[in-house]
Protein backbone atom coordinates (compact mmCIF):
# COMPACT_ATOMS: atom_id res chain seq x y z
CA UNK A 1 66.08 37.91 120.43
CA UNK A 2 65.83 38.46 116.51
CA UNK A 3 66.26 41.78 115.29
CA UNK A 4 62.36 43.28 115.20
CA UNK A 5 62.17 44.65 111.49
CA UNK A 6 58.75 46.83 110.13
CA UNK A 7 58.24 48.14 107.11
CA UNK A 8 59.96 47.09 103.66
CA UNK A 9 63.70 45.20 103.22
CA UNK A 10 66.33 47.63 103.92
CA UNK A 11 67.50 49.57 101.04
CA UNK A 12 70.90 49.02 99.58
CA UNK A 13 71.85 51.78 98.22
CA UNK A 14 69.38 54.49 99.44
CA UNK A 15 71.05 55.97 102.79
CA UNK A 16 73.44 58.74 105.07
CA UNK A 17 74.41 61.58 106.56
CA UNK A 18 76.03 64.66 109.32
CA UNK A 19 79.34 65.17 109.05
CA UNK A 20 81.99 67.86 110.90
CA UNK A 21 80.73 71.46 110.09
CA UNK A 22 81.90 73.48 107.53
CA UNK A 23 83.31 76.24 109.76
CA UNK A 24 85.88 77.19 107.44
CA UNK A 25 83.73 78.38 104.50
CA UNK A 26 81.33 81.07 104.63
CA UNK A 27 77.48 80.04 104.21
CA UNK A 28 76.43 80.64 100.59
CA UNK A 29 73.20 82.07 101.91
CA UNK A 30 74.97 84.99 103.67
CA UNK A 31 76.59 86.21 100.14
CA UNK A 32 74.76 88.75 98.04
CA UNK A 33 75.44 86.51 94.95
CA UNK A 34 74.69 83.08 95.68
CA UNK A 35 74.73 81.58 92.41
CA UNK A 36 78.35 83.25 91.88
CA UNK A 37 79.45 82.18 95.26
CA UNK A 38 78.22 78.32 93.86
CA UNK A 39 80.10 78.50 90.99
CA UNK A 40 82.92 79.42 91.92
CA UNK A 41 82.64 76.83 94.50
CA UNK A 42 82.22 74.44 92.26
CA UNK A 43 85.48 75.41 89.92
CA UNK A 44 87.43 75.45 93.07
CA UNK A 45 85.92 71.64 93.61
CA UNK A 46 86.83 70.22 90.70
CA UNK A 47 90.40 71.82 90.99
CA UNK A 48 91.16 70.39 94.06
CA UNK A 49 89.61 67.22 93.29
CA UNK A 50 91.47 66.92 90.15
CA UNK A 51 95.05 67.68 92.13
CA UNK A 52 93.90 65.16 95.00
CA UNK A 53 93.23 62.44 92.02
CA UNK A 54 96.18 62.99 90.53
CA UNK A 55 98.48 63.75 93.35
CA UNK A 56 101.35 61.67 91.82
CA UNK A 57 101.87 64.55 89.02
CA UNK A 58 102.21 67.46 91.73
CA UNK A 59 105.90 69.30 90.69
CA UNK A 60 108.39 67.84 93.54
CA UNK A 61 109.44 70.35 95.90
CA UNK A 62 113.09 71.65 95.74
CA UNK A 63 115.31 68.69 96.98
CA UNK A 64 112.61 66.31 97.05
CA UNK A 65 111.77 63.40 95.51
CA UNK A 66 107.89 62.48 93.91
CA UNK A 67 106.60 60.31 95.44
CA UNK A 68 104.11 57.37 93.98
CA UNK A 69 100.51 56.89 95.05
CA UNK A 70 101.05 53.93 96.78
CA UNK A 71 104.01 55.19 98.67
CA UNK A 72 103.04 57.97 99.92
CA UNK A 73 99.51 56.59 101.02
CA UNK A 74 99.92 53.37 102.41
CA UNK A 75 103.42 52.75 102.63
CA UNK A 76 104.43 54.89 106.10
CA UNK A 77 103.49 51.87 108.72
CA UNK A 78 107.00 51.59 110.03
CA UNK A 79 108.76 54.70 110.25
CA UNK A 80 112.44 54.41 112.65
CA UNK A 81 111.34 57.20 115.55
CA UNK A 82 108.21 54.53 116.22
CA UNK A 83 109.96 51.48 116.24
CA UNK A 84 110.13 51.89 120.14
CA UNK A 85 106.87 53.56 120.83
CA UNK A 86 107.75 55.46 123.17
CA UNK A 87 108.30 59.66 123.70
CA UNK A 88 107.09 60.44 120.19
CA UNK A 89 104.84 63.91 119.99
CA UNK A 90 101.27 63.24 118.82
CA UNK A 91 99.46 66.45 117.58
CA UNK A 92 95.80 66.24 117.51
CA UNK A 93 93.29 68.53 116.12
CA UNK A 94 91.00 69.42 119.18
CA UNK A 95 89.37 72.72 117.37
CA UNK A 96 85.93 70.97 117.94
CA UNK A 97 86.43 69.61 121.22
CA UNK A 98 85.55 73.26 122.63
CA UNK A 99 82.08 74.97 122.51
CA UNK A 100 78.86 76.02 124.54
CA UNK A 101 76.32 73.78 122.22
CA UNK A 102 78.24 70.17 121.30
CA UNK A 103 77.22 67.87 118.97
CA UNK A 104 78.28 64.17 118.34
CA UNK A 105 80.81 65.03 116.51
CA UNK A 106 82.27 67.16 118.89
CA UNK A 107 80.99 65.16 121.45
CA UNK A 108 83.19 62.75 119.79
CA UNK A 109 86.06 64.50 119.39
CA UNK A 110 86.19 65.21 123.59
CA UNK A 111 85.93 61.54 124.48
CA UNK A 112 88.48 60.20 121.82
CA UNK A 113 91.21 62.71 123.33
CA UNK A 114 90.27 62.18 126.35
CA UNK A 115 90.58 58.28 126.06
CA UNK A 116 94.12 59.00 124.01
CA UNK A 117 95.34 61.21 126.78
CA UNK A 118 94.26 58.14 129.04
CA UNK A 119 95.93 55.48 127.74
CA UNK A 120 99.18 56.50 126.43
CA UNK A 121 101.28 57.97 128.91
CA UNK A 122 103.97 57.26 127.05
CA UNK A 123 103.56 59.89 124.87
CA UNK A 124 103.26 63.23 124.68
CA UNK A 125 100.43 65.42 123.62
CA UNK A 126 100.04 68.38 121.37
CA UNK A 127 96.59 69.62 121.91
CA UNK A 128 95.59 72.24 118.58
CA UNK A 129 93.22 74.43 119.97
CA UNK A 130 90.97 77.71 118.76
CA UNK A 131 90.40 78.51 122.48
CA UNK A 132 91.31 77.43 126.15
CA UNK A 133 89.67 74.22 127.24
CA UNK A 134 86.96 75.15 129.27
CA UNK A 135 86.83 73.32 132.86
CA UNK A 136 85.01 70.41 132.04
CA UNK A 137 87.24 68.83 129.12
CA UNK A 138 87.77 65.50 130.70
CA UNK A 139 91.63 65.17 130.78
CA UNK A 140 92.76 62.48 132.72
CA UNK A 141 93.38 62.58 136.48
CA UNK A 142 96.42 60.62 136.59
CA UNK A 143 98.53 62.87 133.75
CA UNK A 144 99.52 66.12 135.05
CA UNK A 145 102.43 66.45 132.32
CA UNK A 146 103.30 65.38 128.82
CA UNK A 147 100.21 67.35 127.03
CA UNK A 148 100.89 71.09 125.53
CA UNK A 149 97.80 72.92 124.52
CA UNK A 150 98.35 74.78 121.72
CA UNK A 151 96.32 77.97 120.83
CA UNK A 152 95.80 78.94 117.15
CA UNK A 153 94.39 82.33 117.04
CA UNK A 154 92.81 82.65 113.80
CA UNK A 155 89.04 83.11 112.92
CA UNK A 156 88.97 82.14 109.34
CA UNK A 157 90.91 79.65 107.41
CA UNK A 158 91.88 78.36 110.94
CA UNK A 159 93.12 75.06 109.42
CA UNK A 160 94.33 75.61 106.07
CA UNK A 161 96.05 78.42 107.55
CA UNK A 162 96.79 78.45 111.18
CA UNK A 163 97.05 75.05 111.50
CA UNK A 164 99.06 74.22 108.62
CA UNK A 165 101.66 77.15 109.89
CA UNK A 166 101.63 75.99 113.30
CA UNK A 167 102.90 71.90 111.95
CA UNK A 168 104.96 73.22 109.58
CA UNK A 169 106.92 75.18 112.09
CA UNK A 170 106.61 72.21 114.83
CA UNK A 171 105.54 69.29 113.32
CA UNK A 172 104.62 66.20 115.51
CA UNK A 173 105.33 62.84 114.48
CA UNK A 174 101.96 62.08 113.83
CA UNK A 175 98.27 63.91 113.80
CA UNK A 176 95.34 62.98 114.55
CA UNK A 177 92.55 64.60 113.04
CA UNK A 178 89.09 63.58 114.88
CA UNK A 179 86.29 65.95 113.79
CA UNK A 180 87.44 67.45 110.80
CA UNK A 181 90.12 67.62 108.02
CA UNK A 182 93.28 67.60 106.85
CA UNK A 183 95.32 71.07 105.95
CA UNK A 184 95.56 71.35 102.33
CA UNK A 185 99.19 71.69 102.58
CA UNK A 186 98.89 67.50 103.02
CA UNK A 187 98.20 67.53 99.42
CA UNK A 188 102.29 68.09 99.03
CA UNK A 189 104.35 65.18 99.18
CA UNK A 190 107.06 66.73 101.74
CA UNK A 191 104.26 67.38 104.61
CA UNK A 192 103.05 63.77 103.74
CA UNK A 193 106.55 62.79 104.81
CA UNK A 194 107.38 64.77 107.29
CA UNK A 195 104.09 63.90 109.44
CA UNK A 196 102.34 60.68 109.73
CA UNK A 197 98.45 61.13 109.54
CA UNK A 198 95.26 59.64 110.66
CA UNK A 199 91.88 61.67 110.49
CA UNK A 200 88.55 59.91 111.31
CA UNK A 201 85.61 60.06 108.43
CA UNK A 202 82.00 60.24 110.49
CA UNK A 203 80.18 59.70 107.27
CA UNK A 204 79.40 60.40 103.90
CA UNK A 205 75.87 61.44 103.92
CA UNK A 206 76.01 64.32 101.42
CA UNK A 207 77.18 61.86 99.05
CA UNK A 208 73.93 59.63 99.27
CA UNK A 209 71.70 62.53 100.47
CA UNK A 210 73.21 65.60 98.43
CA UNK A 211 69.69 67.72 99.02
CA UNK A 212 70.13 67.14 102.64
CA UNK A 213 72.99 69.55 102.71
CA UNK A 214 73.53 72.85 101.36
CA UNK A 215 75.97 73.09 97.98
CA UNK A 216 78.94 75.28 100.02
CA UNK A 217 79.10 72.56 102.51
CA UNK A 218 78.33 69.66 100.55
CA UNK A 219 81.35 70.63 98.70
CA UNK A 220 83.63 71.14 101.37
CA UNK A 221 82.65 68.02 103.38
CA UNK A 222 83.46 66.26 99.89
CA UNK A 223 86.78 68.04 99.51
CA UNK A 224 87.92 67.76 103.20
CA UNK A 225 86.92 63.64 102.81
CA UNK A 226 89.07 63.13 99.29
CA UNK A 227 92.24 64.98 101.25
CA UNK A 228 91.73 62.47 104.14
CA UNK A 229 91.45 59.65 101.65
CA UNK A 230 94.09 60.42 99.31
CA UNK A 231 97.06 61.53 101.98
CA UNK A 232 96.17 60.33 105.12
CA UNK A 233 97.96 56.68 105.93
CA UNK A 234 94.98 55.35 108.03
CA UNK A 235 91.17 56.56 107.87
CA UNK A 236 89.14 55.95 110.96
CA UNK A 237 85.54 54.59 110.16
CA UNK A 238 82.82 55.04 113.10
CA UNK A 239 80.96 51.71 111.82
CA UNK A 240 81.68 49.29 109.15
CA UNK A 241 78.38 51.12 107.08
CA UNK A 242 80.62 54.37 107.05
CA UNK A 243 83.74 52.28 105.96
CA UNK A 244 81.76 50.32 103.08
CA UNK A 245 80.76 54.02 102.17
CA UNK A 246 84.15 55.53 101.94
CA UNK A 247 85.57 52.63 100.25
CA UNK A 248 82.56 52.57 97.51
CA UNK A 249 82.57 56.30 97.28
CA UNK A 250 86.14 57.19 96.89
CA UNK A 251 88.29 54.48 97.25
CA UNK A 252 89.77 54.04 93.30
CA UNK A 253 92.80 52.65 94.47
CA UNK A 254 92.26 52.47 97.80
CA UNK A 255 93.72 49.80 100.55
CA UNK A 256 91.45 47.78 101.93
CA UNK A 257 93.62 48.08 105.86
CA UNK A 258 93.74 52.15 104.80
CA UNK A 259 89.87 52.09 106.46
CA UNK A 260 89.75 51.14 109.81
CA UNK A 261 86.52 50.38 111.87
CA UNK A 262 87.11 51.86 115.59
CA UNK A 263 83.48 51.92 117.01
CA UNK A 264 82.85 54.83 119.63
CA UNK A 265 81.70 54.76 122.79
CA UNK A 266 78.46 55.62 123.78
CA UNK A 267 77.67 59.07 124.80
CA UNK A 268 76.14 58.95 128.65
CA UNK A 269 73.29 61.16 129.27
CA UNK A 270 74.26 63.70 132.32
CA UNK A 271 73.63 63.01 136.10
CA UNK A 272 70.44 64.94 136.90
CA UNK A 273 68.89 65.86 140.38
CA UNK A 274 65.46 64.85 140.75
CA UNK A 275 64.63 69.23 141.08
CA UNK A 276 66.47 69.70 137.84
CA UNK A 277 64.64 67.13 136.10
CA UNK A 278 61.06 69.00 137.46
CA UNK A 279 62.34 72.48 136.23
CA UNK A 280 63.76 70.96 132.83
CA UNK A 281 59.70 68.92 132.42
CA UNK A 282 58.00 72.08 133.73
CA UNK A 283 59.60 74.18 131.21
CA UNK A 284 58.47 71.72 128.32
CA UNK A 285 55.20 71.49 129.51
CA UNK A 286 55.21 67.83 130.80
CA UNK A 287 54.95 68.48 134.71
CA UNK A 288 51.65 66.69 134.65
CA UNK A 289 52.85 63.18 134.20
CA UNK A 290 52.43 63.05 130.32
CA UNK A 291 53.80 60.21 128.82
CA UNK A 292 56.03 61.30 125.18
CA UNK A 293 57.81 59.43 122.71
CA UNK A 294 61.01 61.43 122.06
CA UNK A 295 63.41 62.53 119.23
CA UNK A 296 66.62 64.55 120.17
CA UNK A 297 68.45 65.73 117.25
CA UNK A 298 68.48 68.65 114.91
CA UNK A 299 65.46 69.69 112.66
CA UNK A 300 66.75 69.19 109.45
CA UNK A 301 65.14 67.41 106.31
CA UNK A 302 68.30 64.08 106.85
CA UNK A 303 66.23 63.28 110.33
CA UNK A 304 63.33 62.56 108.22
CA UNK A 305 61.05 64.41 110.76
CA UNK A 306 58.36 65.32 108.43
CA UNK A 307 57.38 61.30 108.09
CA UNK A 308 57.94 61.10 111.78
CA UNK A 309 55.29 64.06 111.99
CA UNK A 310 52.83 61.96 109.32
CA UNK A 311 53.23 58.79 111.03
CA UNK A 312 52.32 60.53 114.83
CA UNK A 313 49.12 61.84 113.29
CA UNK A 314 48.11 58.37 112.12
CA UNK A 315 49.57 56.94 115.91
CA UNK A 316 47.33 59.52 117.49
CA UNK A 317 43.70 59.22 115.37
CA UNK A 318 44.46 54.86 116.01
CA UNK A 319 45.48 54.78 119.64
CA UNK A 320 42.87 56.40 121.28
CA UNK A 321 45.71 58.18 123.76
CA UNK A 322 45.08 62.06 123.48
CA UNK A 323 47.41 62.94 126.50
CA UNK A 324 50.47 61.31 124.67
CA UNK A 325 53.05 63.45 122.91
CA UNK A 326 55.63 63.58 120.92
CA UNK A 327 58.62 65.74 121.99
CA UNK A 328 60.80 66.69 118.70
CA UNK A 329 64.38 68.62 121.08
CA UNK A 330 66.57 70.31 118.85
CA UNK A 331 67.32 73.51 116.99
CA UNK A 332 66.46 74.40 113.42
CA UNK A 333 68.90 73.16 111.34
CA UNK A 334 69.23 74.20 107.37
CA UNK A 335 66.57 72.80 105.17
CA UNK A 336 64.12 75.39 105.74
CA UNK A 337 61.76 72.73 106.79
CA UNK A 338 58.55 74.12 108.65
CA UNK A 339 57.37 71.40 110.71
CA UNK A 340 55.36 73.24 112.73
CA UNK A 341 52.85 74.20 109.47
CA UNK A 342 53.08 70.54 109.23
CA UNK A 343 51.89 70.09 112.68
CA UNK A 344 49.02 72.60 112.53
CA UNK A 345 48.23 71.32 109.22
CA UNK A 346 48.16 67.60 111.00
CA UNK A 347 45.87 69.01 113.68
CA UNK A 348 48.42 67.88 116.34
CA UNK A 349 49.40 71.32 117.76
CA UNK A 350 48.12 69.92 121.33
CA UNK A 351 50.14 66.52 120.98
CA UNK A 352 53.62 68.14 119.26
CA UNK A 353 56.31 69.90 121.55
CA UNK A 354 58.87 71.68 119.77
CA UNK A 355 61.54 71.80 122.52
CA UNK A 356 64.27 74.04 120.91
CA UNK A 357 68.04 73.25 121.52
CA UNK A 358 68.07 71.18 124.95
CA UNK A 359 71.54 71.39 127.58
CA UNK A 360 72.94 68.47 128.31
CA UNK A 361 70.84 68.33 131.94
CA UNK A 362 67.72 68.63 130.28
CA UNK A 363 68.05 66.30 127.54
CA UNK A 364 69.08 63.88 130.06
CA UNK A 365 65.71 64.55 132.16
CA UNK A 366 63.69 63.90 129.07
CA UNK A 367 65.84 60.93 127.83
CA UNK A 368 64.92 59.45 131.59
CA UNK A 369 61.46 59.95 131.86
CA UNK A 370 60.66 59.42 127.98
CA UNK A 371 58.07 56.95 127.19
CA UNK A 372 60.25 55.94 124.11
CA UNK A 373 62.99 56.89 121.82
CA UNK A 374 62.27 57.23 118.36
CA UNK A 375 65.04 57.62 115.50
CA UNK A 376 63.56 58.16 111.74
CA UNK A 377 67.26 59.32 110.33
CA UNK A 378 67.66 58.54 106.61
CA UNK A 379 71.30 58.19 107.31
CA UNK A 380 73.59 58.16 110.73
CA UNK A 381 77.31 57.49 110.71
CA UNK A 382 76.96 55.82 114.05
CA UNK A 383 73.84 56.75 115.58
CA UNK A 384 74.68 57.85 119.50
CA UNK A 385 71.44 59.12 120.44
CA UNK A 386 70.91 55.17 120.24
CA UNK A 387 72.93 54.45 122.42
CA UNK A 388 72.34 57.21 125.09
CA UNK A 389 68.56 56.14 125.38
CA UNK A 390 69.22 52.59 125.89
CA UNK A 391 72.11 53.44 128.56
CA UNK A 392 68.71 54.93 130.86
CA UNK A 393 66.38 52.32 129.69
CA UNK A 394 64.07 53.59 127.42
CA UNK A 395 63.41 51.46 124.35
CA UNK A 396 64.02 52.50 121.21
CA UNK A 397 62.39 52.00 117.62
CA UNK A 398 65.02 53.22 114.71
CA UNK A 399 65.56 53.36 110.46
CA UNK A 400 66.93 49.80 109.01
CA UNK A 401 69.61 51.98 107.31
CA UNK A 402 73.32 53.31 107.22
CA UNK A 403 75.21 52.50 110.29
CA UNK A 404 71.83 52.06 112.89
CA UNK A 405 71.30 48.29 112.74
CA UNK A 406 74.98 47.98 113.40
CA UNK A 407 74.60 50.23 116.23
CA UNK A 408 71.37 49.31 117.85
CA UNK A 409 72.02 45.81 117.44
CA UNK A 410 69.64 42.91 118.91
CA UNK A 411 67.75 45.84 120.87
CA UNK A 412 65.66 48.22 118.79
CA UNK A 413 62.51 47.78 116.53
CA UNK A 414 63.92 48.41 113.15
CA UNK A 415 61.30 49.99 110.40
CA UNK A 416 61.43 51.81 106.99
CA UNK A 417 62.52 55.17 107.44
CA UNK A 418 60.75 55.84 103.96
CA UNK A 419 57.21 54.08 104.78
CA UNK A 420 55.48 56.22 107.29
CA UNK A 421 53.05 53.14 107.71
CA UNK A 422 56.05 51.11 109.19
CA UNK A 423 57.10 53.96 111.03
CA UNK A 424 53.42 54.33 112.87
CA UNK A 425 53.23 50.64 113.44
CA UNK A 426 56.47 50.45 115.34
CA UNK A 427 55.60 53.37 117.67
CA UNK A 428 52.42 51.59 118.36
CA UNK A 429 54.17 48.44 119.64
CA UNK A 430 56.75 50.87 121.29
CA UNK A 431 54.03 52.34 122.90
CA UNK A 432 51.99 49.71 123.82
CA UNK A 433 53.54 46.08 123.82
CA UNK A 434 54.52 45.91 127.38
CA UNK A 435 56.08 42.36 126.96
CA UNK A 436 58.24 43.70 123.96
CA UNK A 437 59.22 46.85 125.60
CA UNK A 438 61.12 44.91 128.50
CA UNK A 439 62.55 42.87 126.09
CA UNK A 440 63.68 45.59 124.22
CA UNK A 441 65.08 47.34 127.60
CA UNK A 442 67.30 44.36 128.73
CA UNK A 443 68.69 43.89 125.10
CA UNK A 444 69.67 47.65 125.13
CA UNK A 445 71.21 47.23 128.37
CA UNK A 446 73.41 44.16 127.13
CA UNK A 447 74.30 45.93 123.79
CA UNK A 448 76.02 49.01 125.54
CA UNK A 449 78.45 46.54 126.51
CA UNK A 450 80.04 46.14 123.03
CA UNK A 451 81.10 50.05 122.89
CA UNK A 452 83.95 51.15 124.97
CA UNK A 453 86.05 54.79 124.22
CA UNK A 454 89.24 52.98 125.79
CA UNK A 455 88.59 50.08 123.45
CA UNK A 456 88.33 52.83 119.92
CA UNK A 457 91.12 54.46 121.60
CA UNK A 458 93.10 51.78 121.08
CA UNK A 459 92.66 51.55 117.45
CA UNK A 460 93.37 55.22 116.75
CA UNK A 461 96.76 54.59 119.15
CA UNK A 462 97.53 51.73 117.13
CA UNK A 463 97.08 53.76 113.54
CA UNK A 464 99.11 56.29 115.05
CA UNK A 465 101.79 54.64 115.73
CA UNK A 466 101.66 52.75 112.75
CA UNK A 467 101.05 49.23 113.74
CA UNK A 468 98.68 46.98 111.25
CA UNK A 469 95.62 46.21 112.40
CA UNK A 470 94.87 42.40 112.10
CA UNK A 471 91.48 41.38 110.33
């Protein structure tokens, strides 16, 4: 089956989006002078920047030699202590594998270690840490030695800082970095030596979207992405969209086989008891058999919720259904965006639910008895919530843009996320088009076969140890 397509030609040029969280800067709206705190900001930005494009010119350290671009960026792919593969230490950054409220990055970060831990037991594991992993990290049942949590005690500054300290005084052979960034200290030739690198880049949304994000963590998220560019010897992509993105966006210079495309795996919804799925309906207000189109995902202006919201309204006055509804689960991200005045203003109070942050055992209730899943992102480095509604069987109707058509392949209506007529006309046929729903359902089905976490594992192993990856 043909990709389904509504609305205009995709844009080129015109999408992205989330990226790991800024936890190591303060929020600019907390400080008493914000437009100080942004300028500052923004001197500090073009400092860095300026050191990170010009790297080459950093004074040498005491007994050290300066090392070229090149060199020291793409030239580490054989080093002597992994010419056997076997015994070496790999540290990995799991600061965001931890948490009571996960998102995909984080999400991300738990299955990729998990996966790592799986398949190399060869090698042994340093596992950075802000806190104990709680008892449902997924470590593998077969290892029961080789992996060393490590626990960095440090509130603020806990990479650039604590972490930095912590490889400085122990330093692996090689790091992974899967949900954040590098330690400035990489900027230093001698730490580029000493430690062989390889940090995974969800997406550059605040590049294409910059209003999308606020200015203290645009900046950082575009600081933290030229240190992983500029000193890291391999850059993991989540989709070829994000890799065309980093390469377009900050790759003067750059090696084509520096950007590698390791696709996750998809996210599975949790197992849910048929009572738990009552409570979790009951407590939305859907115990009556309502049928809802739903969007899981934070409410922030990059979801593009407030054409989602202009397209229902148009859905609702055309279909005739009044008991349908549209269930928006997630919390209030920054943006300031008040969708419910845009609901009331609508005249859809009765056919909007504003579900708040959902656990993972009631998002999977209302991923399995949704009606559809709908996806208006501007931008999504990979796009899991994809995924996780085609893994129960609930079609899906998404944006033509960023990473999603990649993701969604052969097996989701693709529209406009900028044309809220497109976006009203595919939740009609989502809705409505019985024949095109099951067709829709068994293409999902197929697709989730293409994503494995062993498989993206793999590719991460490989970068670590520094073999090249064949085109």
């Amino acid at each position: 089956m043909g990709r389904i397509r509504l609305g205009h030609a995709q844009r080129a040029d015109s999408e992205p989006a989330g990226a790991p969280d800024a936890a190591d800067v303060g929020r600019s709206d907390r400080r008493p002078d914000r437009e100080a705190v942004e300028r500052a900001l923004g001197c500090f930005h073009q400092h860095i920047a300026g050191l990170l494009r010009g790297m080459v010119y950093l004074p040498p350290l005491r007994n050290s030699a300066t090392i070229s671009p090149r060199r020291c960026a793409a030239g580490r792919l054989g080093r002597a202590r992994f010419r056997d593969n076997r015994g070496v230490w790999i540290g990995i950054d799991a600061s965001r594998a931890t948490g009571a409220r996960l998102t995909g990055t984080e999400r991300y970060s738990r299955e990729i270690i998990a996966a790592l831990l799986s398949i190399a037991p060869q090698h042994r594991f340093r596992l950075y840490l802000r806190e104990a992993l709680d008892r449902d990290f997924p470590l593998p049942h077969r290892r029961s030695d080789g992996i060393q949590p490590v626990i960095i005690s440090r509130r603020r500054l806990w990479t650039h800082l604590g972490l930095a300290r912590e490889l400085a005084a122990r330093p692996p052979d090689a790091l992974f970095v899967p949900a954040h960034v590098l330690p400035l200290s990489f900027i230093l030739p001698a730490a580029r030596r000493r430690i062989r690198t390889v940090v995974t880049v969800h997406d550059v949304g605040y590049r294409r979207f910059p209003d999308a994000h606020p200015p203290a963590q645009r900046w950082y998220l575009d600081l933290g992405t030229r240190l992983s560019v500029r000193c890291a010897d391999i850059v993991i992509a989540d989709s070829e969209a994000t890799r065309r993105d980093v390469i377009h966006f900050y790759g003067g210079g750059l090696a084509d086989d520096r950007v590698v495309v390791a696709h996750p795996g998809p996210l599975l919804p949790a197992t849910v008891r048929e009572d738990q799925a009552r409570r979790a309906l009951a407590k939305f207000g859907l115990d009556g058999g309502q049928p809802y189109v739903l969007h899981v995902g934070t409410l922030q202006p990059r979801k593009n919720l407030r054409r989602l919201i202009q397209a229902w309204a148009r859905f609702v006055t055309r279909s005739g259904s009044p008991e349908m509804r549209l269930v928006l689960a997630g919390g209030r991200g920054w943006g300031g965006e008040d969708l419910r005045a845009e609901v009331e203003a609508a005249g859809l109070r009765a056919s909007v639910v504003f579900a708040g942050y959902v656990s993972e055992v009631e998002k999977a209730a209302l991923l399995r008895h949704a009606r559809a899943y709908v996806f208006p992102s501007l931008h999504e480095g990979f796009g899991f919530p994809v995924l996780e509604a085609q893994a129960v069987g609930v079609p899906v109707a998404c944006s033509n843009t960023s990473s999603l058509p990649e993701v969604a392949g052969e097996a989701a209506l693709l529209f406009d996320p900028f044309d809220v007529e497109a976006i009203a006309r595919a939740l009609e046929t989502l809705v409505g088009d019985e024949a095109m729903r099951a067709r829709l359902i068994e293409a999902g089905r197929r697709n989730l076969v293409r994503f494995s976490w062993d498989a993206c594992a793999r590719v991460v192993l490989e970068s670590l140890e520094g073999s090249k990856r064949k085109a």
